[in-house]
N, C-alpha and C. Protein backbone atom coordinates (compact mmCIF):
# COMPACT_ATOMS: atom_id res chain seq x y z
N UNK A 1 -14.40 -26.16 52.47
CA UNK A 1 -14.80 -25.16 51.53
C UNK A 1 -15.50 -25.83 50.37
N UNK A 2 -16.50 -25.15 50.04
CA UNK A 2 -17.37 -25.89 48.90
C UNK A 2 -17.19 -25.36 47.53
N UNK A 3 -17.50 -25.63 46.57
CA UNK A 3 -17.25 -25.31 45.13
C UNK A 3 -17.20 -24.28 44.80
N UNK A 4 -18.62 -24.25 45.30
CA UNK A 4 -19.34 -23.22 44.81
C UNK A 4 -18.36 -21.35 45.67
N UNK A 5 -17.87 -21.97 46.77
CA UNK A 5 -16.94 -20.43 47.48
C UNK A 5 -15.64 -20.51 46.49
N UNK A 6 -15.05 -21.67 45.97
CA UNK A 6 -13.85 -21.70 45.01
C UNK A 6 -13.96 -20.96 44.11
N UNK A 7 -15.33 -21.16 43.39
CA UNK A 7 -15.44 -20.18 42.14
C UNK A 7 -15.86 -19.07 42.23
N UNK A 8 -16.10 -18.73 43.59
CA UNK A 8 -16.19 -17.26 43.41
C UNK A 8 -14.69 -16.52 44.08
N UNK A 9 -14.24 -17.14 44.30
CA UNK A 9 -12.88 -17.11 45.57
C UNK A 9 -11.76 -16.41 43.59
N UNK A 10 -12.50 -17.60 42.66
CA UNK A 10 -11.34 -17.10 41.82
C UNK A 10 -11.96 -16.33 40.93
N UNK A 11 -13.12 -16.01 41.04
CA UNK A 11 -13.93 -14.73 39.91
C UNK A 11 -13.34 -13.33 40.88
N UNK A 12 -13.63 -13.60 42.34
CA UNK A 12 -13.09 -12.15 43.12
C UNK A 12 -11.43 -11.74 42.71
N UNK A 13 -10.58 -12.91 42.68
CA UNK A 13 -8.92 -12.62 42.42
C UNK A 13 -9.15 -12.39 40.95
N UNK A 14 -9.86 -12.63 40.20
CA UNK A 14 -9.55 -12.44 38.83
C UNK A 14 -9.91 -11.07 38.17
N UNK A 15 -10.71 -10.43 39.50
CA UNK A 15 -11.15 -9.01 39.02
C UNK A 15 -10.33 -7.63 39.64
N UNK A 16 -9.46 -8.80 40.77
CA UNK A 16 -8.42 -7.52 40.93
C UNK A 16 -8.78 -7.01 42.59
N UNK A 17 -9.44 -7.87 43.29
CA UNK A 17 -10.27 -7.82 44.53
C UNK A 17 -9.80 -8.64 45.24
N UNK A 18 -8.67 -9.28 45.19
CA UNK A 18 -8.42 -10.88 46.33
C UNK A 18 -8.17 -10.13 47.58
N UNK A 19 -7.41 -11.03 48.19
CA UNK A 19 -7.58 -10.30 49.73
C UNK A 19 -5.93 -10.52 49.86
N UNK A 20 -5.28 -10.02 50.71
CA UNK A 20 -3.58 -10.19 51.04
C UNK A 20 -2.70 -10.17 49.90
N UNK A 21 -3.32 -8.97 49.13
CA UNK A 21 -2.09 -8.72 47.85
C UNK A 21 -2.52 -9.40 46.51
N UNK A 22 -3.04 -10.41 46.62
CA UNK A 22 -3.47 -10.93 45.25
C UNK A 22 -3.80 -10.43 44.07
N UNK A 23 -4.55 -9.15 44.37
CA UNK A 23 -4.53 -8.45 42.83
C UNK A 23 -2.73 -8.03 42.14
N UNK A 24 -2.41 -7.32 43.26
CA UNK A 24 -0.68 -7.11 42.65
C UNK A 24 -0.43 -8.36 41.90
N UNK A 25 -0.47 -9.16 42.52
CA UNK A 25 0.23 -10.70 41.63
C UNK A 25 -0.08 -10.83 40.47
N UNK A 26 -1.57 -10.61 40.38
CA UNK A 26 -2.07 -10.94 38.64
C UNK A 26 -1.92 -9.97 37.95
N UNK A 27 -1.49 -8.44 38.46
CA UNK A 27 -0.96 -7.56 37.68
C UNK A 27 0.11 -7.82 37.07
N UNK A 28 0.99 -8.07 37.41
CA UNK A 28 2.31 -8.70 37.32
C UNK A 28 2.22 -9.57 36.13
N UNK A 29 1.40 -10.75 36.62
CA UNK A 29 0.99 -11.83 35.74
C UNK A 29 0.82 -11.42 34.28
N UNK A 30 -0.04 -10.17 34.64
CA UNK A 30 -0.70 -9.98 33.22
C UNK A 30 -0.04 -9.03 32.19
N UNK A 31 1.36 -8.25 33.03
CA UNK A 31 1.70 -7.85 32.47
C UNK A 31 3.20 -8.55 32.06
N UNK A 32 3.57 -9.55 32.85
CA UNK A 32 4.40 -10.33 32.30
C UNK A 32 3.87 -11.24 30.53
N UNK A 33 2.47 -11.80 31.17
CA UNK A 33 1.77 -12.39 30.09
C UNK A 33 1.90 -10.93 28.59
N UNK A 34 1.73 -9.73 28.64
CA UNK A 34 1.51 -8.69 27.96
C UNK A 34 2.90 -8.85 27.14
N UNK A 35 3.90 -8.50 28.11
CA UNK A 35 5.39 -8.51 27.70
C UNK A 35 5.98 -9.79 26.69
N UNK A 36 5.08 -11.12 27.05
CA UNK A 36 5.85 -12.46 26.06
C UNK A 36 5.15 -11.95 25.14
N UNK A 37 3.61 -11.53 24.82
CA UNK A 37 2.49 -11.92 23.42
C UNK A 37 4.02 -10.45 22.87
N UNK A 38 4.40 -9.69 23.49
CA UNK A 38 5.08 -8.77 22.39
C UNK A 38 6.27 -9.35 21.93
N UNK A 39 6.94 -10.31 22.79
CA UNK A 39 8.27 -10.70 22.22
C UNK A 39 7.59 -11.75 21.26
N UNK A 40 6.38 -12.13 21.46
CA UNK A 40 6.33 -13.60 20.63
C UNK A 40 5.94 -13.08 19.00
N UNK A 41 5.30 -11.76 18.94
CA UNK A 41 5.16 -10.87 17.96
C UNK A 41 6.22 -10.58 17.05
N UNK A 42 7.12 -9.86 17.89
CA UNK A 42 8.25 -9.04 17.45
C UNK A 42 8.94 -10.77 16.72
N UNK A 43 9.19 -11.69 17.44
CA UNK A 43 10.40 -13.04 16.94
C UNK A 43 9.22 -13.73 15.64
N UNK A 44 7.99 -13.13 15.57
CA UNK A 44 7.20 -13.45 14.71
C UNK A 44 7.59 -13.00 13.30
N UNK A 45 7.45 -11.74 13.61
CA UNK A 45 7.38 -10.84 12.54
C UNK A 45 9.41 -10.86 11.80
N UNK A 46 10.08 -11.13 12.88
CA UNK A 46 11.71 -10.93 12.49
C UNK A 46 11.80 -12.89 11.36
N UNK A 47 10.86 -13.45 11.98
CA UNK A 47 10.77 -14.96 11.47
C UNK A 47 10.67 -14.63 9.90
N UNK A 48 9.53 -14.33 9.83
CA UNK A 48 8.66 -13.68 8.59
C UNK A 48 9.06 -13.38 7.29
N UNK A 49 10.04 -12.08 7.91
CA UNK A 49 11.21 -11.13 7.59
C UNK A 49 12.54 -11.98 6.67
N UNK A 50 12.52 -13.16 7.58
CA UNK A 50 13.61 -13.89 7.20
C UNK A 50 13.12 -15.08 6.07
N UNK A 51 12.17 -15.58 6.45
CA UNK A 51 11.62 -16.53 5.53
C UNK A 51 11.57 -15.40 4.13
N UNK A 52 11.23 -14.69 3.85
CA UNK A 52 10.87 -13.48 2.86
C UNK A 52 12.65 -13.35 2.26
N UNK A 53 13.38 -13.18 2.79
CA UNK A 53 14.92 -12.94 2.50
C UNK A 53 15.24 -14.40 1.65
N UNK A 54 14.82 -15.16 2.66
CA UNK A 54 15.01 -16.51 1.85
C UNK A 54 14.91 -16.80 0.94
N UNK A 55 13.32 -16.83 0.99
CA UNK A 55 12.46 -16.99 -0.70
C UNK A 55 13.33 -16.37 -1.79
N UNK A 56 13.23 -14.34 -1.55
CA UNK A 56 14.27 -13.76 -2.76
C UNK A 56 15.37 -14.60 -3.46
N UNK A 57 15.88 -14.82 -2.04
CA UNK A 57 17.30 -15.23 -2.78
C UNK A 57 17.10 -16.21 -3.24
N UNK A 58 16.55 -17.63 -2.94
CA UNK A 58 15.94 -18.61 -3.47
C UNK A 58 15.89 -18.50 -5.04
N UNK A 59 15.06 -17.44 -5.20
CA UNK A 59 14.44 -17.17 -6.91
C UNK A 59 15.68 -16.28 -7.40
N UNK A 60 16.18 -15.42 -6.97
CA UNK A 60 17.55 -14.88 -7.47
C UNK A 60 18.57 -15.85 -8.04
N UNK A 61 18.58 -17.09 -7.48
CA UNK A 61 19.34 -17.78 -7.47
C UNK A 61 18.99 -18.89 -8.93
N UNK A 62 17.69 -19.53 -8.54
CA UNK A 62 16.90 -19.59 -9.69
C UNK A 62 16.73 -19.06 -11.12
N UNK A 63 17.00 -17.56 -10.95
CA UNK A 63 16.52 -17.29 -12.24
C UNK A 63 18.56 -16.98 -12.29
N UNK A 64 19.04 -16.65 -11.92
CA UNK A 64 20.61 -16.90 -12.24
C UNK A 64 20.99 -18.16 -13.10
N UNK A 65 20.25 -19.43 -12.25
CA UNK A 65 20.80 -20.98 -12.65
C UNK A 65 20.01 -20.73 -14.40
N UNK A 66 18.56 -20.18 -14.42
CA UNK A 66 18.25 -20.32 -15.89
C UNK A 66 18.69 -19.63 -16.68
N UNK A 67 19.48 -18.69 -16.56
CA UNK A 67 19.49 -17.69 -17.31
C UNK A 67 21.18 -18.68 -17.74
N UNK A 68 21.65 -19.35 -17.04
CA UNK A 68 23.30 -19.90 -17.01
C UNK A 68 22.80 -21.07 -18.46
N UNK A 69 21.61 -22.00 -18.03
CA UNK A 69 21.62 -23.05 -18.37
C UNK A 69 20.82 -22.97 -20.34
N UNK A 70 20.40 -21.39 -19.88
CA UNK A 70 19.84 -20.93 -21.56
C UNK A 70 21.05 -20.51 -22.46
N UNK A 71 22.11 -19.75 -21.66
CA UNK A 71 23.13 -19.43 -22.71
C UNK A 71 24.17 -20.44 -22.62
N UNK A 72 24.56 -21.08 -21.71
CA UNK A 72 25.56 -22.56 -22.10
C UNK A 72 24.58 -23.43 -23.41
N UNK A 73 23.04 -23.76 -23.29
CA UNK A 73 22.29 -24.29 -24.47
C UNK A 73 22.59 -23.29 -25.84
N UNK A 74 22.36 -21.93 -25.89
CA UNK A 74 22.84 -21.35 -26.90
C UNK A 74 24.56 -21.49 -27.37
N UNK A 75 25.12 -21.41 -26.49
CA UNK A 75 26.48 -21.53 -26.92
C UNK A 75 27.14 -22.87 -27.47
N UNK A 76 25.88 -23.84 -26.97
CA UNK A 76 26.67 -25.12 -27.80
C UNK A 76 25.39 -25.55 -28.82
N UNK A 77 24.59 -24.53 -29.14
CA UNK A 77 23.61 -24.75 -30.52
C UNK A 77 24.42 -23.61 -31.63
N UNK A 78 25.36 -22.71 -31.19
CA UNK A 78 25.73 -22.10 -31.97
C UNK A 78 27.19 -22.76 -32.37
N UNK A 79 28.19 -23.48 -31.39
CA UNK A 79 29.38 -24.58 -31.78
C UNK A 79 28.61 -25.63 -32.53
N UNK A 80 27.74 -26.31 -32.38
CA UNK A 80 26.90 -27.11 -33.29
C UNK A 80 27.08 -26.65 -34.63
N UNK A 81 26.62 -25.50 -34.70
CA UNK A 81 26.51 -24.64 -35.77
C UNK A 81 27.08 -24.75 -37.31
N UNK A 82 28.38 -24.10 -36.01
CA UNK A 82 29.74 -23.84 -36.69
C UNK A 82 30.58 -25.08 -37.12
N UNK A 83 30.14 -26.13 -36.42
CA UNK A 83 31.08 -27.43 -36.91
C UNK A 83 30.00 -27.78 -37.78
N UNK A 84 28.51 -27.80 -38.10
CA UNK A 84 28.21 -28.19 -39.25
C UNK A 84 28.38 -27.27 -40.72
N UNK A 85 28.57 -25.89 -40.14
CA UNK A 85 29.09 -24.88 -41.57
C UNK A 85 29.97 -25.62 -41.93
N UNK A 86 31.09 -25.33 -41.58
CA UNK A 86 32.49 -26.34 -41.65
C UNK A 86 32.20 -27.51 -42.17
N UNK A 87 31.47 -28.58 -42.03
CA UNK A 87 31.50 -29.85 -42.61
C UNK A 87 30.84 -29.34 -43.89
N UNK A 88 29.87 -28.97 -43.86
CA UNK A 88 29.25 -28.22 -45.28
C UNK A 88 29.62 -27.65 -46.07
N UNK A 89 30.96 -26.69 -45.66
CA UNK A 89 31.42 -25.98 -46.68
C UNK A 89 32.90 -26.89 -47.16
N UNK A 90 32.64 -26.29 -49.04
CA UNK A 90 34.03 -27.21 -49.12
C UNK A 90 34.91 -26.09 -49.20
N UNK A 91 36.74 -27.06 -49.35
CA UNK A 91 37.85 -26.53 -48.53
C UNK A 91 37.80 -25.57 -49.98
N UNK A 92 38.96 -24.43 -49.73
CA UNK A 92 39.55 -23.63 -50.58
C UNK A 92 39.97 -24.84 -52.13
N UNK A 93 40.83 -25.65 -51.36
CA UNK A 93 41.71 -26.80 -52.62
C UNK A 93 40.39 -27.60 -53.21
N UNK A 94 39.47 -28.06 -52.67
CA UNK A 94 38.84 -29.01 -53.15
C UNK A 94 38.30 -28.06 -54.46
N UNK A 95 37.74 -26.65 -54.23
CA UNK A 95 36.87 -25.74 -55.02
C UNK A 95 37.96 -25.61 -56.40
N UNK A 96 39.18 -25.75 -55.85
CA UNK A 96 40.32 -25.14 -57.37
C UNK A 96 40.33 -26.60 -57.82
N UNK A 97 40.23 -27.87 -57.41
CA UNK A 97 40.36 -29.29 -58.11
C UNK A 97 39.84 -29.12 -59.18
N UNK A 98 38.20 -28.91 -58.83
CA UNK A 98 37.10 -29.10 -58.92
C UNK A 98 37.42 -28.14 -60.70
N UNK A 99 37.66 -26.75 -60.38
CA UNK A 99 38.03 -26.12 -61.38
C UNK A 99 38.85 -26.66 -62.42
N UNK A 100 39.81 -26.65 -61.52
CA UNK A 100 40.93 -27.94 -62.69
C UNK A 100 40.63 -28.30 -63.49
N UNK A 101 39.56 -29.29 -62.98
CA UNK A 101 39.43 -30.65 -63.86
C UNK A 101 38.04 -30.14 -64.66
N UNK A 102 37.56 -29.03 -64.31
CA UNK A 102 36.22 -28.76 -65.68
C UNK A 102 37.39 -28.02 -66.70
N UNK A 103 38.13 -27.38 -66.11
CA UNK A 103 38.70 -26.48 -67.60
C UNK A 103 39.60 -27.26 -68.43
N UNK A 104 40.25 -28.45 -67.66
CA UNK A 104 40.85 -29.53 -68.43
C UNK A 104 39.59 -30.59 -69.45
N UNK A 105 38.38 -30.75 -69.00
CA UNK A 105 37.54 -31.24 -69.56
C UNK A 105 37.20 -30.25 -70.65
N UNK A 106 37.58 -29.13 -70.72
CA UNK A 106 37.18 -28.28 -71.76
C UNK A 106 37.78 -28.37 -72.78
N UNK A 107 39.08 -28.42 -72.30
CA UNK A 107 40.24 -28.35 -73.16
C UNK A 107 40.14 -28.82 -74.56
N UNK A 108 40.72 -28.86 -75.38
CA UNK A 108 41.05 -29.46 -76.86
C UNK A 108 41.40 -30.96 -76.20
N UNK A 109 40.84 -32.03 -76.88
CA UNK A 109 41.40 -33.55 -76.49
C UNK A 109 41.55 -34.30 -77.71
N UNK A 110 42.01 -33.47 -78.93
CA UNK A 110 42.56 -33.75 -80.00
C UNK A 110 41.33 -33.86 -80.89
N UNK A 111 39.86 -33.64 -80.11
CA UNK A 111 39.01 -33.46 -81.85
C UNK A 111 38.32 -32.53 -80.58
N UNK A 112 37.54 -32.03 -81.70
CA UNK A 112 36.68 -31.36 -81.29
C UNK A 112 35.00 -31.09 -80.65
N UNK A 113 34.91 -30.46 -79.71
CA UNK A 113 33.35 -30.81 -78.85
C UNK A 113 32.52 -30.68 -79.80
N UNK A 114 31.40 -31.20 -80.53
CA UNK A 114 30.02 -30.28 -80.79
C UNK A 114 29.31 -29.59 -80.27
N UNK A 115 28.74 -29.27 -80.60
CA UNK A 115 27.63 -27.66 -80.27
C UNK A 115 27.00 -28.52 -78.96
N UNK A 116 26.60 -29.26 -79.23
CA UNK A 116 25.54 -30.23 -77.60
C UNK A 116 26.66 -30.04 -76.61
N UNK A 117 27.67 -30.58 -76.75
CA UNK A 117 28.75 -30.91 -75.43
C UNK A 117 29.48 -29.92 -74.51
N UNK A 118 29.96 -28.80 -75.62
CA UNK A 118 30.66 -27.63 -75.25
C UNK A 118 29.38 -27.08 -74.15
N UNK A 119 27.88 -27.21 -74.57
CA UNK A 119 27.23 -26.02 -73.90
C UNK A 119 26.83 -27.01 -72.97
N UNK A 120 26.33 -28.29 -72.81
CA UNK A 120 26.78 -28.86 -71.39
C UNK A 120 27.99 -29.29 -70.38
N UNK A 121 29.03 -28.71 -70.94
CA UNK A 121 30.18 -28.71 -70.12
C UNK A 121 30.09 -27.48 -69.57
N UNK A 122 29.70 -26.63 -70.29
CA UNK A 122 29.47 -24.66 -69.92
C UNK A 122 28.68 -24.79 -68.58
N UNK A 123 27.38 -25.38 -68.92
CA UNK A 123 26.43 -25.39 -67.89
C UNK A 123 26.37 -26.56 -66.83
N UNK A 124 27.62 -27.48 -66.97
CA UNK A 124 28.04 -28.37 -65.66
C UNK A 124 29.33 -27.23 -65.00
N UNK A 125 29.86 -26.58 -65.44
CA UNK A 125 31.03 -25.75 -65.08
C UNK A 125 29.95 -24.76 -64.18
N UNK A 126 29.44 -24.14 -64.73
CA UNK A 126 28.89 -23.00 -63.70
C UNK A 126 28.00 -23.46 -63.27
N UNK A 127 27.24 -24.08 -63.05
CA UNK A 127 26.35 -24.93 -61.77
C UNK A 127 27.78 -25.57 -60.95
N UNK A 128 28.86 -26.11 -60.92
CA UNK A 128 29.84 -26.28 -59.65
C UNK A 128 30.30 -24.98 -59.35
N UNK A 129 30.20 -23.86 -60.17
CA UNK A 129 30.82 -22.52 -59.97
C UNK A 129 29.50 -22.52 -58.59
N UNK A 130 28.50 -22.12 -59.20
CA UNK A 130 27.43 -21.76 -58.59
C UNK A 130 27.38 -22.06 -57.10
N UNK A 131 27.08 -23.73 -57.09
CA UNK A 131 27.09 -24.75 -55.94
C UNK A 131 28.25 -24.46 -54.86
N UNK A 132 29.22 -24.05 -55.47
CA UNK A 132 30.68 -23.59 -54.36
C UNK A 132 30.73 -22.80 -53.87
N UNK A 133 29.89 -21.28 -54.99
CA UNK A 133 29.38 -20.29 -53.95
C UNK A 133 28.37 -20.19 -53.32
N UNK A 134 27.66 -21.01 -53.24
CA UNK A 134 26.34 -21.40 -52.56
C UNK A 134 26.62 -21.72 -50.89
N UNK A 135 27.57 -22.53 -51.03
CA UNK A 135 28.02 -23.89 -50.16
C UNK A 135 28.95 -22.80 -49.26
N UNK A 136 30.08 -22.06 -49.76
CA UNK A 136 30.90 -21.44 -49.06
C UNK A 136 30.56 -20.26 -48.31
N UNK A 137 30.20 -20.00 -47.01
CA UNK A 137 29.56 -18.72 -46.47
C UNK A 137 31.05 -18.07 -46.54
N UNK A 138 29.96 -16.62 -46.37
CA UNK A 138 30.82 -15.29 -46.58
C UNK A 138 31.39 -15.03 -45.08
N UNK A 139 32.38 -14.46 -45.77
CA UNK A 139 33.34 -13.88 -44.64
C UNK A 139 32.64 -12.78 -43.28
N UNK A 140 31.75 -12.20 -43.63
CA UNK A 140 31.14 -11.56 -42.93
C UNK A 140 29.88 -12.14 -41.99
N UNK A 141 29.05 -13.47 -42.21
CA UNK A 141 28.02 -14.05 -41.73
C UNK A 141 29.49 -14.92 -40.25
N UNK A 142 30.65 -15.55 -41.22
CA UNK A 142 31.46 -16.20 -40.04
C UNK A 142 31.77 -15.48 -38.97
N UNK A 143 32.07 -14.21 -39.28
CA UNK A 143 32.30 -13.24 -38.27
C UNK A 143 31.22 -12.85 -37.22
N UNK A 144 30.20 -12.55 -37.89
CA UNK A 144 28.66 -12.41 -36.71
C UNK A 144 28.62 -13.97 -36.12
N UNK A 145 29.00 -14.89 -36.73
CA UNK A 145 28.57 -16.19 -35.91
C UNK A 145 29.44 -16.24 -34.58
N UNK A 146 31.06 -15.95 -35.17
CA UNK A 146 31.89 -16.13 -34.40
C UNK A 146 31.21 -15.29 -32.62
N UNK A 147 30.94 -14.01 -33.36
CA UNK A 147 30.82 -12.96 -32.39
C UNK A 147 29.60 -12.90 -31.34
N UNK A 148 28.90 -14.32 -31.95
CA UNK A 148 27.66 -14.32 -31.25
C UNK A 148 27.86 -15.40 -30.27
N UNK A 149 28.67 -16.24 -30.51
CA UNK A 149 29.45 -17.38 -29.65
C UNK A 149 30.16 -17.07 -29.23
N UNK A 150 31.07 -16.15 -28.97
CA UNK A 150 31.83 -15.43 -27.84
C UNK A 150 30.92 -14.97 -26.80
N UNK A 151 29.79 -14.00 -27.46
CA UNK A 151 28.87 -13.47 -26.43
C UNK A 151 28.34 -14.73 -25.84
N UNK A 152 27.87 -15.72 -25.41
CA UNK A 152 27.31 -16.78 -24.98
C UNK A 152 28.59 -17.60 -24.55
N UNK A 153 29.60 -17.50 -24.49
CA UNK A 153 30.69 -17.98 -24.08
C UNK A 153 30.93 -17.79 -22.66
């Protein structure tokens, strides 16, 4: 048999014309071939599906970890905070010493201040008055601090 009858031997089976059943076969063929391109579709598209599930959660997960790693950073810029108020502010006792010892400096010390001294003891007394309430936050700012470091807690 020569080439040239081969290739037509398989252009005739390929059109559905062979001889002793051969077209049935490539029906078969082609519809077996029909049947994988759909499963290979369908395990395509379910692939797809899943890679896509992935990703979400991926970034769900992601924006969870930032959202964790922004308020643990807030919660220890706001303890920061609060331990430098605290070092900053002075104690209750230190503020009454402090008093103490200007109104004892005021005091009579057996002669008497002149006009210069009395009114710079006046105006060293209430500049530490001043400075203590400056220095000491209010009861109400500790409370929003407190309450804002719980929330971030």
């Amino acid at each position: 048999m020569s080439t040239h009858e081969i290739v037509e031997q398989i252009e005739h089976a390929a059109h559905g014309g062979g001889h002793g059943g051969i077209g049935g076969v490539a029906r078969y063929i082609g519809i077996t071939m029909a049947l994988l391109g759909v499963m290979v579709a369908f395990c395509s598209a379910m692939v797809g599906s899943e890679r896509t599930e992935l990703i979400k959660a991926m970034v769900e997960q992601s924006t969870r970890m930032g959202t964790y790693q922004t308020e643990t950073m807030k919660f220890r810029s706001m303890m920061a905070n609060s331990a430098l108020l605290k070092a900053i502010s002075p104690a209750k006792d230190e503020i009454k010493k402090i008093e103490t010892t200007l109104r004892d400096k005021r005091g009579p010390r057996g002669k008497a201040d002149d006009e210069d001294t009395g009114e710079l003891k006046d105006l060293i007394s209430s500049s530490v008055e001043d400075l203590a309430d400056l220095l000491t936050p209010d009861p109400e700012v500790i409370r929003d601090f407190a309450t804002v470091a719980r929330t971030y807690e």
